[in-house]
Protein backbone atom coordinates (compact mmCIF):
# COMPACT_ATOMS: atom_id res chain seq x y z
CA UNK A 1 14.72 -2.85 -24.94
CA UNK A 2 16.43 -3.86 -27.89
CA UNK A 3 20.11 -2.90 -27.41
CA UNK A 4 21.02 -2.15 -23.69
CA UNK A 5 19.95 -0.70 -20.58
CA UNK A 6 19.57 2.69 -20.02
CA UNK A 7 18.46 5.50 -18.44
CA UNK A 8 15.35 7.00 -20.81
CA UNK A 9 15.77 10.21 -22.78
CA UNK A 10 13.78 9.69 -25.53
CA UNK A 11 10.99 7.39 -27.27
CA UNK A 12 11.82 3.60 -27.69
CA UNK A 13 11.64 3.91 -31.86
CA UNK A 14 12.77 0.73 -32.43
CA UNK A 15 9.58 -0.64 -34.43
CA UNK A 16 9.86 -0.70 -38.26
CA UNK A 17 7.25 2.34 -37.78
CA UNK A 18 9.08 5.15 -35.26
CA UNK A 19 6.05 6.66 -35.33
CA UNK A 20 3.98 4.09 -33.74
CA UNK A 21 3.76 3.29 -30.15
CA UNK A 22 5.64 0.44 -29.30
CA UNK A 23 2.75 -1.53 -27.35
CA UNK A 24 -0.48 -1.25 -25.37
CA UNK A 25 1.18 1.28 -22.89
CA UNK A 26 2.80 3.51 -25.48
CA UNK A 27 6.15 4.85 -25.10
CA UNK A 28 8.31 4.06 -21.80
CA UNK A 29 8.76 7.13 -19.26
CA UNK A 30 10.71 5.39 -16.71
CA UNK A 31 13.59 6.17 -15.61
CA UNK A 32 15.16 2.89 -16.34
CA UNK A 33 14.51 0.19 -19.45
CA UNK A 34 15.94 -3.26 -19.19
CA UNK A 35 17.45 -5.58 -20.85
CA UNK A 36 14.45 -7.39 -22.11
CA UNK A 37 12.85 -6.53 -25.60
CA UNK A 38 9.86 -4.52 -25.43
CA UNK A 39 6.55 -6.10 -26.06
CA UNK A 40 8.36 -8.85 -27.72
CA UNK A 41 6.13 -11.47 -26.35
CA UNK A 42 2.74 -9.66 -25.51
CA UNK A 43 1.34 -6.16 -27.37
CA UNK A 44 0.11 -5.82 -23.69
CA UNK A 45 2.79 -6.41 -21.68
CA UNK A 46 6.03 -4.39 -22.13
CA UNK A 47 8.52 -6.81 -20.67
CA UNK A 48 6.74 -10.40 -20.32
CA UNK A 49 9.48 -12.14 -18.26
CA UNK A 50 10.61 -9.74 -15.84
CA UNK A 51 7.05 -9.41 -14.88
CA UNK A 52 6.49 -13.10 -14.88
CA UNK A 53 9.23 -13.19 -12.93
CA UNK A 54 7.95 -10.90 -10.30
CA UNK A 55 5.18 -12.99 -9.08
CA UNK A 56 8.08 -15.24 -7.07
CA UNK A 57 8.09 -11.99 -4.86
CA UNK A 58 4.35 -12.53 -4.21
CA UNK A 59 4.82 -16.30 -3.78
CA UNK A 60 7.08 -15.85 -1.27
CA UNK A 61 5.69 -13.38 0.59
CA UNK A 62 2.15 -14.78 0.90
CA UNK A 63 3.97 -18.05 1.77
CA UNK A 64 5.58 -16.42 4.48
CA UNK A 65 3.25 -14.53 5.96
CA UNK A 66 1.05 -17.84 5.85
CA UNK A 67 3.53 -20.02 7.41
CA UNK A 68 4.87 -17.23 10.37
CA UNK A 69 1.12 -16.26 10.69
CA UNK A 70 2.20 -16.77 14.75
CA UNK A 71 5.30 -14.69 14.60
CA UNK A 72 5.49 -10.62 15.49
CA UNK A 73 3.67 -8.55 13.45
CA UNK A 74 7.49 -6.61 12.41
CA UNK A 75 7.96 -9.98 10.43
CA UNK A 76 4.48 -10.04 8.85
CA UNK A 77 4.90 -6.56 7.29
CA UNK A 78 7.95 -7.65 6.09
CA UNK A 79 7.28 -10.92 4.03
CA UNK A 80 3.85 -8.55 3.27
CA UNK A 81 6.44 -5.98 2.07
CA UNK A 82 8.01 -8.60 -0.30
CA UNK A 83 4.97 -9.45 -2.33
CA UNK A 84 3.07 -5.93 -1.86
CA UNK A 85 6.49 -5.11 -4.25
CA UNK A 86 6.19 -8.12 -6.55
CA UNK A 87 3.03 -6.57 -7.37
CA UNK A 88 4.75 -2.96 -7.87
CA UNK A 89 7.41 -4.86 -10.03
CA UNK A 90 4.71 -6.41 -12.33
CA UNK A 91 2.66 -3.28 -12.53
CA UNK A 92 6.66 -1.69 -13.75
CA UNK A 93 7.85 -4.76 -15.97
CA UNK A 94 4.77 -4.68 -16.94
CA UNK A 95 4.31 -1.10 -18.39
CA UNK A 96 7.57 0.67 -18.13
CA UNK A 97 5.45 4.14 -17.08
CA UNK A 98 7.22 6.15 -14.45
CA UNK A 99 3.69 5.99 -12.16
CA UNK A 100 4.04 2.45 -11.75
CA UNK A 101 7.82 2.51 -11.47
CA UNK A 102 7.31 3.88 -8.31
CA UNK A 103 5.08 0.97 -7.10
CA UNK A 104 8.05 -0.98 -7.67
CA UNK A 105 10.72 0.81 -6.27
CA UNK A 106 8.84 2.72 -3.07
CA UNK A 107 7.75 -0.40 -1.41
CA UNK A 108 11.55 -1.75 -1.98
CA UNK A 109 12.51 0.94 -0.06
CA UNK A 110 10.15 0.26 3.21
CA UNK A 111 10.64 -3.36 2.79
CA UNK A 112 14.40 -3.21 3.65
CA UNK A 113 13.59 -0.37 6.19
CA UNK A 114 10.79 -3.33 7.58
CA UNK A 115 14.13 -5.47 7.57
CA UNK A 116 16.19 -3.16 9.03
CA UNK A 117 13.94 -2.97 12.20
CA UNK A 118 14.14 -6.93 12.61
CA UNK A 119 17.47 -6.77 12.27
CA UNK A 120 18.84 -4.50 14.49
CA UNK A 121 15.69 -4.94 17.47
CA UNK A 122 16.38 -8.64 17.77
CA UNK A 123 16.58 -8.49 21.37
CA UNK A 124 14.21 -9.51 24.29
CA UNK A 125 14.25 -5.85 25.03
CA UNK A 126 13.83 -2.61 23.19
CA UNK A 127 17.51 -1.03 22.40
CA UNK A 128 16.98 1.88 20.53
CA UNK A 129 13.25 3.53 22.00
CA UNK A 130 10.81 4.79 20.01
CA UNK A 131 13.14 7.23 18.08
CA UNK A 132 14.57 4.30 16.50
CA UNK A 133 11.43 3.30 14.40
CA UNK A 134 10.72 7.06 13.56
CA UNK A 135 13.63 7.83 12.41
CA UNK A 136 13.60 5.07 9.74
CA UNK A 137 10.25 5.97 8.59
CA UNK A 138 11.44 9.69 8.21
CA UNK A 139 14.30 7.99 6.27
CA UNK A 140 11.73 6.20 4.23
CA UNK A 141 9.42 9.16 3.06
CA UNK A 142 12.41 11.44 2.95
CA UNK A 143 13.52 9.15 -0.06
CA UNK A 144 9.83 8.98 -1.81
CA UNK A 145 9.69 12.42 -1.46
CA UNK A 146 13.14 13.17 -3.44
CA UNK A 147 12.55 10.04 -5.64
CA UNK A 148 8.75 11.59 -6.33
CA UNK A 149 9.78 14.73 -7.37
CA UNK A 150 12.35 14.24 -9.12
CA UNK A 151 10.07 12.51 -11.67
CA UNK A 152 10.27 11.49 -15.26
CA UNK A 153 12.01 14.66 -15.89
CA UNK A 154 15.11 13.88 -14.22
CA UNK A 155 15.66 10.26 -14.68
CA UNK A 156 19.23 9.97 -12.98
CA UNK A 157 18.31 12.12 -10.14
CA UNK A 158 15.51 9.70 -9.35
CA UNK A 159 17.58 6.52 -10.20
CA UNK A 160 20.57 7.58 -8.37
CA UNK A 161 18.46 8.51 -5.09
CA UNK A 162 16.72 5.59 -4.93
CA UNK A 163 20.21 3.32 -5.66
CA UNK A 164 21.84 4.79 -3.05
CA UNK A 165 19.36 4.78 -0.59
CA UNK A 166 18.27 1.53 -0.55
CA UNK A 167 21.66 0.24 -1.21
CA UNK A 168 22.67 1.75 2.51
CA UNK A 169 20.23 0.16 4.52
CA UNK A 170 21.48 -2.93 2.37
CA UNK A 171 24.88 -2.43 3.97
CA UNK A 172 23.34 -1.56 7.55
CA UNK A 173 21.42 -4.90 7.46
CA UNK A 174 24.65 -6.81 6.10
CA UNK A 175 26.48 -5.20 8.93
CA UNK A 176 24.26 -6.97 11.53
CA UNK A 177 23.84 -10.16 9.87
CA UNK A 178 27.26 -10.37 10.15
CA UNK A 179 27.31 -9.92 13.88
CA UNK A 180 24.56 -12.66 13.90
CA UNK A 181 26.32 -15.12 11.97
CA UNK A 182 29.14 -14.63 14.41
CA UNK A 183 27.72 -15.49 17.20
CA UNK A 184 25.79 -18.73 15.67
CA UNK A 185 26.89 -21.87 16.88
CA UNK A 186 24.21 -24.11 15.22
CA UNK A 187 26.27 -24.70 11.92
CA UNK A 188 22.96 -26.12 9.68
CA UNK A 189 21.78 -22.50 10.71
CA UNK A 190 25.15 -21.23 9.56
CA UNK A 191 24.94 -23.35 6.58
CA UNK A 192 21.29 -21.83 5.36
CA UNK A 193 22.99 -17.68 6.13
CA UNK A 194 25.68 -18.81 3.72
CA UNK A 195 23.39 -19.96 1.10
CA UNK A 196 21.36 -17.12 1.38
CA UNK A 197 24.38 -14.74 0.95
CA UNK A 198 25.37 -17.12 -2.07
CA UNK A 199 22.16 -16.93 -3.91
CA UNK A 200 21.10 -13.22 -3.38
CA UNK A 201 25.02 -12.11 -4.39
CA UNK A 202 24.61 -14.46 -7.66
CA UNK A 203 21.26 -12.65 -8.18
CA UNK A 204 23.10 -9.34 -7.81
CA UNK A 205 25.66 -10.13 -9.96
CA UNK A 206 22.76 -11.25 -12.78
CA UNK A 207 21.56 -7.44 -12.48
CA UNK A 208 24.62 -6.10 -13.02
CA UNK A 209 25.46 -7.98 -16.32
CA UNK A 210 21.68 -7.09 -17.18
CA UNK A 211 22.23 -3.51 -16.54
CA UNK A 212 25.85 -2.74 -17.92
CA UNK A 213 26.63 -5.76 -20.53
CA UNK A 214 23.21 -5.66 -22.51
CA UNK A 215 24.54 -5.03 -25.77
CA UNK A 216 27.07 -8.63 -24.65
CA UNK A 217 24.01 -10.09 -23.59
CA UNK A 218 21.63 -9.48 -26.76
CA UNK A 219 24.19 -10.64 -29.05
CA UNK A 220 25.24 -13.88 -27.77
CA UNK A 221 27.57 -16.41 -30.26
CA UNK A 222 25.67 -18.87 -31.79
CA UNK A 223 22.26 -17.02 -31.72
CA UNK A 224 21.85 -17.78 -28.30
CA UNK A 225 18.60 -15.74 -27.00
CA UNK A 226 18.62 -13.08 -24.63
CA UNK A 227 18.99 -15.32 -20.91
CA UNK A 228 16.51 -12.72 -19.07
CA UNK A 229 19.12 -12.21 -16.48
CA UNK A 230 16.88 -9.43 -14.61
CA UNK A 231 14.22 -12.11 -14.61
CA UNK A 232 16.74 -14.67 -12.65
CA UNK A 233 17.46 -11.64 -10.76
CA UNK A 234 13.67 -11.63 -9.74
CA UNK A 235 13.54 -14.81 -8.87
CA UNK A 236 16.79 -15.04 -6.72
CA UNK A 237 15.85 -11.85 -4.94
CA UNK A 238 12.40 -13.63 -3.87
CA UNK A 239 14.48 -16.48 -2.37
CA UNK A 240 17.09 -14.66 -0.34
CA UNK A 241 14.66 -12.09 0.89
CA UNK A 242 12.53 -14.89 1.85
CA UNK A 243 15.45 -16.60 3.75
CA UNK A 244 16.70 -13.57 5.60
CA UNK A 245 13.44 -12.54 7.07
CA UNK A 246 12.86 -16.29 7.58
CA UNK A 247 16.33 -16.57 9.64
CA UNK A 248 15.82 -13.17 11.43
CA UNK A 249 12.41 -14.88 12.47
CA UNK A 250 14.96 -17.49 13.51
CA UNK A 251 17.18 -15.45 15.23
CA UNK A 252 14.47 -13.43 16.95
CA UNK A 253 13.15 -16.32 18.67
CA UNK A 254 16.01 -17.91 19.98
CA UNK A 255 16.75 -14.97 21.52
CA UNK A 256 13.19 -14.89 23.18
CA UNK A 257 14.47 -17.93 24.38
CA UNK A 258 11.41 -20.25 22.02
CA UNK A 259 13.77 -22.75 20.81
CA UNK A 260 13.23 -22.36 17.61
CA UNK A 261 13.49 -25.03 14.70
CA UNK A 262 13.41 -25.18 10.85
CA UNK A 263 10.39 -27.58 9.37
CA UNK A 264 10.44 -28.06 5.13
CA UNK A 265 7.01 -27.29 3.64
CA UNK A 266 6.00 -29.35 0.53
CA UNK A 267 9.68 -30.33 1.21
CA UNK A 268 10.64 -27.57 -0.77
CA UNK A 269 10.04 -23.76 1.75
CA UNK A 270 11.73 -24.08 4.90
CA UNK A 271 9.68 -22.01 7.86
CA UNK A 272 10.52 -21.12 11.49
CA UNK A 273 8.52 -23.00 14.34
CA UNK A 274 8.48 -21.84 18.00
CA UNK A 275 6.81 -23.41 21.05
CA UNK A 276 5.55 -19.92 21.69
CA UNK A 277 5.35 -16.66 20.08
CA UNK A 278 4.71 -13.07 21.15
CA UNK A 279 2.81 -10.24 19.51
CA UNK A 280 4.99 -6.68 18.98
């Protein structure tokens, strides 16, 4: 993108030759273009740092699933949820088609749904019943059915669904992270929920100058380059989704009465270990 995010309406003619296709993939039919110049780095790759960006999401998620490979299988699909959209968001970044768009933003949807359901179950017993689980998977294919066919030819329908939904389970898991972090009384656990919160809101606040100040952010004094901001964004959304489905892990076994404790891998990834573990 070459002067600011928005929603697409017509071709990206921003090459000396309007004519020509902008790059490997052609012309973007997504709903959204970023910040990021288009194929400025790679004829192949339509934005090169947002999708090198995205493989933190598949770091992180591989690393969790490796390192929690005892846990619940709820926690599993979730750090699998977090790289299976890495791989969405590269296949997106990567191409700017509408297809692959919704590799990206489907599996964003079911991974906070996935969080959702470790968030609010988190007790030695079932509190909802079955209809609980159901009813968020409704919720989830509801929303890829709207987002679906609403398609490339209605790019704020599509954009505005998919916002809203998965900025509502967003709230609903906020809501009962907060009555988590109330009750904590171990304050380096405390310590590692407010650094989480600190580094995902950052992140959000990185998409949001992306998104609304690109023409600020592509004309910076002193010929300063474009700072990739949606590319931090990447990067600090791998991190605090890693931590919050790490401290729910966390949470989930000290309520299972494990006694659970945080270990540093590599001295860098914290993990969860329990003295036992259950399967769900």
């Amino acid at each position: 993108m070459t002067t600011s995010s928005q929603f697409i309406t017509y071709p990206n003619t921003t090459l000396a030759n309007p004519l020509a296709a902008p790059g490997y993939w052609g012309f973007p039919t997504s709903s959204v273009d970023w910040c990021e110049d288009n194929y400025a780095v790679s004829f192949y790759v339509a934005e090169f740092f947002n999708s090198l960006s995205s493989i933190s999401m598949i770091v992180v998620g591989l690393a969790g699933i490796y390192l929690h490979s005892s846990f619940e299988k709820r926690f599993l699909l979730t750090f699998g949820s977090i790289a299976i959209v890495g791989l969405g968001s590269i296949a997106f970044h990567g191409t700017l088609l509408f297809p692959l768009q919704m590799l990206d933003e489907v599996p964003m949807v079911y991974s906070i749904l996935s969080l959702a359901y470790c968030c609010i179950e988190d007790r030695s017993y079932r509190r909802y019943g079955t209809w609980f689980p159901v009813s968020i998977a409704l919720y989830g294919i509801l929303t890829t059915l709207v987002m679906m066919f609403a398609g490339p030819d209605n790019h704020l329908l599509e954009f505005v669904v998919f916002q809203s939904s998965f900025a509502f389970m967003v709230l609903v898991v906020m809501s009962h992270i907060v009555k988590i972090y109330s009750g904590l009384d171990d304050w380096a656990i405390r310590r590692m929920w407010i650094a989480t919160a600190v580094t995902a809101l950052t992140s959000y606040l990185f998409w949001n100058i992306d998104f609304r100040m690109c023409d600020v952010v592509q004309n910076l004094p002193m010929g300063l380059w474009n700072p990739q901001l949606h590319a931090v964004w990447h990067v600090g959304a791998s991190l605090s989704s890693y931590l919050v489905t790490l401290l729910l892990c966390y949470n989930r076994a000290d309520n299972l009465g494990h006694k659970p404790l945080i270990e540093w891998k590599w001295r860098m990834l914290p993990y969860v270990v329990v003295k036992h573990s259950k399967s769900n």
